[in-house]
C-alpha atoms as a PDB file:
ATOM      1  CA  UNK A   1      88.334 111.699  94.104  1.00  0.00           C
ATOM      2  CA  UNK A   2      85.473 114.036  92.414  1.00  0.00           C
ATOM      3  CA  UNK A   3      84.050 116.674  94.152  1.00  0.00           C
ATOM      4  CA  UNK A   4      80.130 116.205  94.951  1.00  0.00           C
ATOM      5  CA  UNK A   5      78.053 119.000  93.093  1.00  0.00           C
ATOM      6  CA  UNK A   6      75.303 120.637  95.478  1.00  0.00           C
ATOM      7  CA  UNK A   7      72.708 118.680  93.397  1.00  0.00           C
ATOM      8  CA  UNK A   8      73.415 115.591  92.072  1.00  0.00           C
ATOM      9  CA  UNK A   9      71.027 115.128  88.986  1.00  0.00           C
ATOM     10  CA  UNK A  10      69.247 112.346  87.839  1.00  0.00           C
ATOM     11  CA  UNK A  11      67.638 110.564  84.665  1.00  0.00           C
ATOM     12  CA  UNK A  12      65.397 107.630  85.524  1.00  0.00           C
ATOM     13  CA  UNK A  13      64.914 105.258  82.816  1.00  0.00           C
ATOM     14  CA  UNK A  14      62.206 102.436  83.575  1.00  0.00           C
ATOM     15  CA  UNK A  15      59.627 101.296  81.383  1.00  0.00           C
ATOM     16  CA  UNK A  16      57.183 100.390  84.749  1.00  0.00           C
ATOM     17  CA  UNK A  17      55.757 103.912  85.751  1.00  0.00           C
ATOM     18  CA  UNK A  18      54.470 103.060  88.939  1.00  0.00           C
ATOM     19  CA  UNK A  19      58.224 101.909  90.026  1.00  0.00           C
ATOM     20  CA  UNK A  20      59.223 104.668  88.080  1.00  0.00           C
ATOM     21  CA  UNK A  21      56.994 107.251  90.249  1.00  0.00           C
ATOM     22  CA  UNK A  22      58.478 105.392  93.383  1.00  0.00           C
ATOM     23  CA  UNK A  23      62.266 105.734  92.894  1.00  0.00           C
ATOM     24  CA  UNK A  24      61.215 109.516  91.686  1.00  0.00           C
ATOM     25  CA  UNK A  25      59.361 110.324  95.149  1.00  0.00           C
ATOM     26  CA  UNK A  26      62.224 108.105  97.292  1.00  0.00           C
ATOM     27  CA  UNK A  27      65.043 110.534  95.242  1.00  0.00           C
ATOM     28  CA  UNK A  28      62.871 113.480  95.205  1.00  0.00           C
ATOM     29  CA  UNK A  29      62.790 113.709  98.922  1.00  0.00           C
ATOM     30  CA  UNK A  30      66.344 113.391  99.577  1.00  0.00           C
ATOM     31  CA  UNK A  31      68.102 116.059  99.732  1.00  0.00           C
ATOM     32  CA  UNK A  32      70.810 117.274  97.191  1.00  0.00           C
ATOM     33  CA  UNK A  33      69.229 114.784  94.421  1.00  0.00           C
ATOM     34  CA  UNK A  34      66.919 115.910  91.907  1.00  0.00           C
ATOM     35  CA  UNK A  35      65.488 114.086  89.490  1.00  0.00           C
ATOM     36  CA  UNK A  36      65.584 116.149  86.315  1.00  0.00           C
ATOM     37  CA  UNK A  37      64.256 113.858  83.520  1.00  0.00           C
ATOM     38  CA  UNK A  38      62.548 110.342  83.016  1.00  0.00           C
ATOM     39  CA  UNK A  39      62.209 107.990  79.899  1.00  0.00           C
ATOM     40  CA  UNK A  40      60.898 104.711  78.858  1.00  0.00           C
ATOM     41  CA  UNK A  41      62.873 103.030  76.555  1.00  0.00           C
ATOM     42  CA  UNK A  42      66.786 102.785  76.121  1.00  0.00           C
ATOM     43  CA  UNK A  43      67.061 105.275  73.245  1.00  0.00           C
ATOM     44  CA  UNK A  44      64.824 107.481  74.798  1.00  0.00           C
ATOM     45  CA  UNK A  45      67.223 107.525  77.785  1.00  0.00           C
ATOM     46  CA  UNK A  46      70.149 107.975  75.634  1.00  0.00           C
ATOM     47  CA  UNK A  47      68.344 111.279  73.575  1.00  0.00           C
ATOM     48  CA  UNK A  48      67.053 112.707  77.003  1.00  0.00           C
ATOM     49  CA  UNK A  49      71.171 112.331  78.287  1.00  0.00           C
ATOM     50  CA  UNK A  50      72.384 113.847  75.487  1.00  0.00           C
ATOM     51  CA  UNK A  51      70.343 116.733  76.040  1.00  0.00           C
ATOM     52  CA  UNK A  52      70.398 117.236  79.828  1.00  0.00           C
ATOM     53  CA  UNK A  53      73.865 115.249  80.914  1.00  0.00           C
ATOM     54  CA  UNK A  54      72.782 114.620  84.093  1.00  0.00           C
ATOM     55  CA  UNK A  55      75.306 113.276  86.926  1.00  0.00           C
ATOM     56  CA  UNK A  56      73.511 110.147  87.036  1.00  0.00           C
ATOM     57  CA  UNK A  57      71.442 107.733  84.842  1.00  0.00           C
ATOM     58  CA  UNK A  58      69.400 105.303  86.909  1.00  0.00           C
ATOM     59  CA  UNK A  59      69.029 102.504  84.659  1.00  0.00           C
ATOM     60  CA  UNK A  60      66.575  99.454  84.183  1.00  0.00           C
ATOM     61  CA  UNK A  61      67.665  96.215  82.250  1.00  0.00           C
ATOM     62  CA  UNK A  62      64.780  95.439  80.293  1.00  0.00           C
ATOM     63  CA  UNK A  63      62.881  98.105  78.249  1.00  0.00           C
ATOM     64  CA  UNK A  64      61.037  98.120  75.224  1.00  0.00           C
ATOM     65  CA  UNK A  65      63.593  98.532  72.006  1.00  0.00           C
ATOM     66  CA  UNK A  66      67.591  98.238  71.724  1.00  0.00           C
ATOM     67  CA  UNK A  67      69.300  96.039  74.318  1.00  0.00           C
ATOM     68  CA  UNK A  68      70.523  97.014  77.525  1.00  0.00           C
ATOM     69  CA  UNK A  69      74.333  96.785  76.234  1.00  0.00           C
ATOM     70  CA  UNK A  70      73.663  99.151  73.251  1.00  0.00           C
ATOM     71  CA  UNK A  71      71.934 101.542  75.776  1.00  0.00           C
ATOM     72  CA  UNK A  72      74.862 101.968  78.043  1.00  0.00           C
ATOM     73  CA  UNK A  73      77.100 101.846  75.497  1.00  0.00           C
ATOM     74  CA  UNK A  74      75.550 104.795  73.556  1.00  0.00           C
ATOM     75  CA  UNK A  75      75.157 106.538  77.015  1.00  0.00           C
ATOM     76  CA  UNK A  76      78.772 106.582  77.069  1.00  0.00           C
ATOM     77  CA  UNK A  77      78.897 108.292  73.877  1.00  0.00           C
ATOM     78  CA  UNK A  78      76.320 111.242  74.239  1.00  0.00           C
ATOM     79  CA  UNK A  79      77.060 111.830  78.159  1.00  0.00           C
ATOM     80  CA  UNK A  80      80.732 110.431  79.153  1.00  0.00           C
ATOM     81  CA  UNK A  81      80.680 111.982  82.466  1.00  0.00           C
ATOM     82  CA  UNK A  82      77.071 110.471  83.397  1.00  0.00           C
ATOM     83  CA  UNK A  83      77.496 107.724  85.929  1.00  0.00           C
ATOM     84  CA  UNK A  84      74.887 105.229  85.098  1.00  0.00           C
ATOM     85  CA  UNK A  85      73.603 102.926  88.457  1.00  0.00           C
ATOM     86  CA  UNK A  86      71.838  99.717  86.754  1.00  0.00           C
ATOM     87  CA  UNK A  87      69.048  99.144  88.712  1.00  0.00           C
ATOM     88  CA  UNK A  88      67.204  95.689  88.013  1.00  0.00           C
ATOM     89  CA  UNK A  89      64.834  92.467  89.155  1.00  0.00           C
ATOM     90  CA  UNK A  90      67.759  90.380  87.762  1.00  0.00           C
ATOM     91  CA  UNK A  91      70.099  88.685  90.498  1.00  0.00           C
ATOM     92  CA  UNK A  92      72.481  87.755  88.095  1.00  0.00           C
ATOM     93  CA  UNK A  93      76.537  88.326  88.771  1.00  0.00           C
ATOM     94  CA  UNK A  94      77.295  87.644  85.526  1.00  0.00           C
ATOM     95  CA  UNK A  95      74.877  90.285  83.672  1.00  0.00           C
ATOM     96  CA  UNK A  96      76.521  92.334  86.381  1.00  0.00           C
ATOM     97  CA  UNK A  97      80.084  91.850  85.376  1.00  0.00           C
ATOM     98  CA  UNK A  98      79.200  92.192  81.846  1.00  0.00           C
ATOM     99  CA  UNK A  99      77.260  95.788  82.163  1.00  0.00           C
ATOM    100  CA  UNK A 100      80.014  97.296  84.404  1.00  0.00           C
ATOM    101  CA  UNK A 101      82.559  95.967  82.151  1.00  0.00           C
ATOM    102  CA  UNK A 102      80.499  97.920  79.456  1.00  0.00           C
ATOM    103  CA  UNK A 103      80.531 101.218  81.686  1.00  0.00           C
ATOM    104  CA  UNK A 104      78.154 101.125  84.299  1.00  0.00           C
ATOM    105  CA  UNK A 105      79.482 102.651  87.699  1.00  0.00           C
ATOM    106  CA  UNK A 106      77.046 100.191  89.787  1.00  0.00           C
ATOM    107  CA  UNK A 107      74.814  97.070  89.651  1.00  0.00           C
ATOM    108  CA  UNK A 108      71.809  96.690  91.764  1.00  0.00           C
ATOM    109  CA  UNK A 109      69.060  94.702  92.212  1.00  0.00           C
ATOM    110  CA  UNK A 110      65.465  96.153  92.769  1.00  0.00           C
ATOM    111  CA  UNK A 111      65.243  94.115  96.304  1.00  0.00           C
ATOM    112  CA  UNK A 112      67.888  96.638  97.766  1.00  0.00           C
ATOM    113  CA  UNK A 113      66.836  99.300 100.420  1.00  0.00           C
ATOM    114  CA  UNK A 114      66.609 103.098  99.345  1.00  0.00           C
ATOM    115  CA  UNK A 115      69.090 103.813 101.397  1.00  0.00           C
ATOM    116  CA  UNK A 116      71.073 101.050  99.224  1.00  0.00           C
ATOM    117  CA  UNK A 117      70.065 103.517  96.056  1.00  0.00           C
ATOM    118  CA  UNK A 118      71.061 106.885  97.677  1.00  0.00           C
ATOM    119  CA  UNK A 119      74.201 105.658  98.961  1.00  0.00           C
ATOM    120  CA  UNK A 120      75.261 104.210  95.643  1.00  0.00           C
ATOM    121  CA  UNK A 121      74.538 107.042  93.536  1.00  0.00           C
ATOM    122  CA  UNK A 122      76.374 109.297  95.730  1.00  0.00           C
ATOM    123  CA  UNK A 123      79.468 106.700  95.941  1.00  0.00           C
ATOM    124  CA  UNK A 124      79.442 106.670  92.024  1.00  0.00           C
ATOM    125  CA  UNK A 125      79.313 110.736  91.937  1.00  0.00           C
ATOM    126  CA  UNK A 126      81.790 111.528  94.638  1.00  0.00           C
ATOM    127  CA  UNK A 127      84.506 108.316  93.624  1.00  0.00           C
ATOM    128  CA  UNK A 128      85.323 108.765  89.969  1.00  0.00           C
ATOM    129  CA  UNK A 129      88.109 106.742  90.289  1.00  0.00           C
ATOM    130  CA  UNK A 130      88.041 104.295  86.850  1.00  0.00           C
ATOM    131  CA  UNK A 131      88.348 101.272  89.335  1.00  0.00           C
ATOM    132  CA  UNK A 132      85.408 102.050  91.101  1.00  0.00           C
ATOM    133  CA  UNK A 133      82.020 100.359  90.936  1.00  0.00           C
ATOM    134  CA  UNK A 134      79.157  99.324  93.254  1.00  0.00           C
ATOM    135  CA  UNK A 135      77.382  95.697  93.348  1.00  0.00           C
ATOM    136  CA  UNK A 136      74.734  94.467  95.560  1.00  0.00           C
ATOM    137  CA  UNK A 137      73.407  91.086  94.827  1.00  0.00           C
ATOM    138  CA  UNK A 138      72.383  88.566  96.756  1.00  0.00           C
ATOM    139  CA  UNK A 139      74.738  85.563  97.827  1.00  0.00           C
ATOM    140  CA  UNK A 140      72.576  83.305  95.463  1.00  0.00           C
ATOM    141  CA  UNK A 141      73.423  85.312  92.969  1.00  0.00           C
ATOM    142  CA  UNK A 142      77.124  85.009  93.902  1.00  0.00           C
ATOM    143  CA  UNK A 143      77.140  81.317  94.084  1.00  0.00           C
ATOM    144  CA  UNK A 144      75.588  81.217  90.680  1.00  0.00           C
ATOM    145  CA  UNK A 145      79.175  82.794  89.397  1.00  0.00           C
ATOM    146  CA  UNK A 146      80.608  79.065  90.209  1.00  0.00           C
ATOM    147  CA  UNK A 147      78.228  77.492  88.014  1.00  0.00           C
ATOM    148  CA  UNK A 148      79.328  79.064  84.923  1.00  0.00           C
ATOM    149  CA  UNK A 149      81.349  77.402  82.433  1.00  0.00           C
ATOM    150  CA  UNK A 150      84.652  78.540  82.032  1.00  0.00           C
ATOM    151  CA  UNK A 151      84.354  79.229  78.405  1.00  0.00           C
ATOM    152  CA  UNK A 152      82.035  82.409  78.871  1.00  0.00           C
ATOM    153  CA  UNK A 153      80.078  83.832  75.717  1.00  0.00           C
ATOM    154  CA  UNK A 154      80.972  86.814  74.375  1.00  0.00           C
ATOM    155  CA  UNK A 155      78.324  89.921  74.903  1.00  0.00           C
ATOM    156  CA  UNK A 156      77.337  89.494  71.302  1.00  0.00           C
ATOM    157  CA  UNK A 157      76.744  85.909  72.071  1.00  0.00           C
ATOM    158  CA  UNK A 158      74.313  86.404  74.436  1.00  0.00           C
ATOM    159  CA  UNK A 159      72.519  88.611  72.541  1.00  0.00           C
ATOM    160  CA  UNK A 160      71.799  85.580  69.873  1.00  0.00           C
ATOM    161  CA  UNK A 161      71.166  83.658  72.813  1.00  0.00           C
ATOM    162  CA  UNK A 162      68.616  85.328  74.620  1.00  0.00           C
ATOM    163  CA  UNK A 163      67.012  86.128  71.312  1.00  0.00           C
ATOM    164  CA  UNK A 164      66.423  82.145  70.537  1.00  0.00           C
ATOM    165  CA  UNK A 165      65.484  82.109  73.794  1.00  0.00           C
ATOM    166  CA  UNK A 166      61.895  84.020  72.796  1.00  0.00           C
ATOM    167  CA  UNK A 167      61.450  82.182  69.899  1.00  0.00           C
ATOM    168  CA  UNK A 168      62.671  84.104  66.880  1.00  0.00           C
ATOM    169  CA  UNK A 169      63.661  82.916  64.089  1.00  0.00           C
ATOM    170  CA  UNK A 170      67.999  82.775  62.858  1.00  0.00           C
ATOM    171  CA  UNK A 171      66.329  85.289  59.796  1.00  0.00           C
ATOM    172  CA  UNK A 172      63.841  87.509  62.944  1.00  0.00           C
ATOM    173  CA  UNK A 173      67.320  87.529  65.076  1.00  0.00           C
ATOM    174  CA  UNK A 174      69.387  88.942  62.038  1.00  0.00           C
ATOM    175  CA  UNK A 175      66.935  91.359  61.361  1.00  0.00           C
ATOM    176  CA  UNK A 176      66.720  92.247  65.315  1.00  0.00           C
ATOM    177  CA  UNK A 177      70.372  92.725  65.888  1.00  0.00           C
ATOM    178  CA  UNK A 178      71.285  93.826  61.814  1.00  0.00           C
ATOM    179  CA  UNK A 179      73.935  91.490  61.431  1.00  0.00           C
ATOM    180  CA  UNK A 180      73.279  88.408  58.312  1.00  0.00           C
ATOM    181  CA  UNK A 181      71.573  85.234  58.994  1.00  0.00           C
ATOM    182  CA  UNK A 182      74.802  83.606  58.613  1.00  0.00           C
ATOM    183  CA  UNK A 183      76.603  85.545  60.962  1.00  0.00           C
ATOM    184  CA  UNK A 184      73.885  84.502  63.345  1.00  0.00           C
ATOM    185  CA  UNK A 185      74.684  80.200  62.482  1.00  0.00           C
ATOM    186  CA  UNK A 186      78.364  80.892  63.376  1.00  0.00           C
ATOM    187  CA  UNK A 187      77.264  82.662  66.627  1.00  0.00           C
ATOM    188  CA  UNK A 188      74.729  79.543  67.359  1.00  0.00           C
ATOM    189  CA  UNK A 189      77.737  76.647  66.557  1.00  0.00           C
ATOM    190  CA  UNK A 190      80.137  78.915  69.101  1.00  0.00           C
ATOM    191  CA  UNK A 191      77.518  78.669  71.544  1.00  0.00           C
ATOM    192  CA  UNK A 192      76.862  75.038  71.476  1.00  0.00           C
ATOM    193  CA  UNK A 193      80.811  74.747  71.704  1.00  0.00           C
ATOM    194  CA  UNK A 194      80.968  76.313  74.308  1.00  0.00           C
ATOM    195  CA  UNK A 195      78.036  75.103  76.435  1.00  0.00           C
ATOM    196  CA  UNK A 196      78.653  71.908  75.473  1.00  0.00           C
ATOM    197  CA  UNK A 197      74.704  72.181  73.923  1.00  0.00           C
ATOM    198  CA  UNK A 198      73.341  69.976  71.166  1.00  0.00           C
ATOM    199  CA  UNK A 199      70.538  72.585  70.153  1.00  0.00           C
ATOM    200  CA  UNK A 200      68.885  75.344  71.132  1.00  0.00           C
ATOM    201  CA  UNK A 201      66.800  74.047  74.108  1.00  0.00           C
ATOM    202  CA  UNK A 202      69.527  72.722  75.265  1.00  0.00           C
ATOM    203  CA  UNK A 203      71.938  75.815  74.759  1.00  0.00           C
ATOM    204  CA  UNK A 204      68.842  78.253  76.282  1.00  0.00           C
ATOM    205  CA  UNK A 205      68.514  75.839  79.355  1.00  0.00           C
ATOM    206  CA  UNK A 206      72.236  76.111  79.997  1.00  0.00           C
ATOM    207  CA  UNK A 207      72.535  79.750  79.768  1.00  0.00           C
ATOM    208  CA  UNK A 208      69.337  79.885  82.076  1.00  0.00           C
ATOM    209  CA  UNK A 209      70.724  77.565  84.912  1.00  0.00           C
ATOM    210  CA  UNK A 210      73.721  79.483  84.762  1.00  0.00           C
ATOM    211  CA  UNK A 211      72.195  83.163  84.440  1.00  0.00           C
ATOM    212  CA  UNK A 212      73.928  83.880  81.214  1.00  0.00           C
ATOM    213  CA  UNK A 213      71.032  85.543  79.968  1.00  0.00           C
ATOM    214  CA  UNK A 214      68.073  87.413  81.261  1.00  0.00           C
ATOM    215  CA  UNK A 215      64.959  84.968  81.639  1.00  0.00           C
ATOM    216  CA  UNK A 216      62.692  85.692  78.593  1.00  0.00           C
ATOM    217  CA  UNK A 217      59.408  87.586  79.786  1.00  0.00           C
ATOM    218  CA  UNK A 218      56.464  88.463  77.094  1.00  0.00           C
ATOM    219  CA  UNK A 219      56.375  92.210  76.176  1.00  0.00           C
ATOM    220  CA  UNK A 220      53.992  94.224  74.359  1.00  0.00           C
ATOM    221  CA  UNK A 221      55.148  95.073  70.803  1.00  0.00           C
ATOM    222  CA  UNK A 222      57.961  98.056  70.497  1.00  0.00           C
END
């Protein structure tokens, strides 16, 4: 068991500013939590770590730039002792799984209460235990676990995935994730082995109904 500091500090990283301002007034008000920097995209978060190491990273899924996964694995890197608390709008077990797997102390989704919040990111501070994690979903989103097929894709799977999911291109996905265009066909056949898809659609609709990959929203341009 860690010992809880007298001020557990926090980085906020959320791309919405108006949630953003709400979790920072909710924190700010609580006593022995401060929130000591903010940022808006993932490697924003990771230089403002780097730099301030706070106790805690509070984390969104989707924001502007690199992928979730390379965030908190480069958080891991630049501030090892940072506990990072995803906080998201996605109900999905399975992204959950795969970004504490990846070194996230807790998963939570956006419909939890503040009290929810403060009491994870204390848990995460005070139990450093390697085995310890929090998840709150809801039990939709742990039914969903049944429903996926038992030949799970691989983290850089899903990355090709959800990319074909918004459109792009096997030459725009190579470029996105800097890996060749053939690289990216091999990826695509595994998938479609292992969904049991016959093309894209058909891969991306199967990956969707099962909640192997976040559901593609339109952004504004990086």
């Amino acid at each position: 068991m860690g010992v809880t500091p007298k001020t557990i500090t926090i980085l906020l990283a959320d791309d919405h500013t108006l949630f953003r301002e709400g979790v920072r007034e909710i924190l700010g008000a609580t006593e022995g939590l401060a929130v000591v920097g903010e940022a808006q995209r993932g490697k924003e978060a990771c230089d403002k770590a780097a730099e301030l190491r706070p106790h805690v990273i509070v984390l969104d899924v989707e924001m502007p730039g690199q992928s979730v996964r390379e965030t908190i694995t480069q958080l891991r890197d630049v501030s090892p002792r940072s506990r990072v608390v995803v906080l998201t709008m996605h109900d999905d077990i399975v992204l959950a799984r795969e970004l504490l797997s990846l070194g996230a102390s807790a998963y939570l989704v956006k419909g939890s209460t503040r009290h929810e919040l403060i009491s994870a990111i204390h848990s995460v501070v005070v139990d450093r235990g390697p085995g310890h994690v929090v998840l709150s979903v809801s039990q939709q989103g742990l039914e969903r676990f049944d429903q996926v097929p038992s030949e799970n894709l691989s983290a850089r799977e899903r990355e090709v995935l959800a990319l074909a999911a918004e459109a792009l291109s096997n030459s725009q996905i190579a470029q996105r994730l800097y890996i060749a265009e053939g690289t990216v066909k091999r990826h695509l056949r595994n998938i479609y082995d292992k969904l049991g898809a016959v093309s894209r659609l058909d891969a991306v609709n199967k990956a969707n109904a099962a909640s192997l990959i976040p559901v593609a929203q339109p952004r504004a341009d990086d």
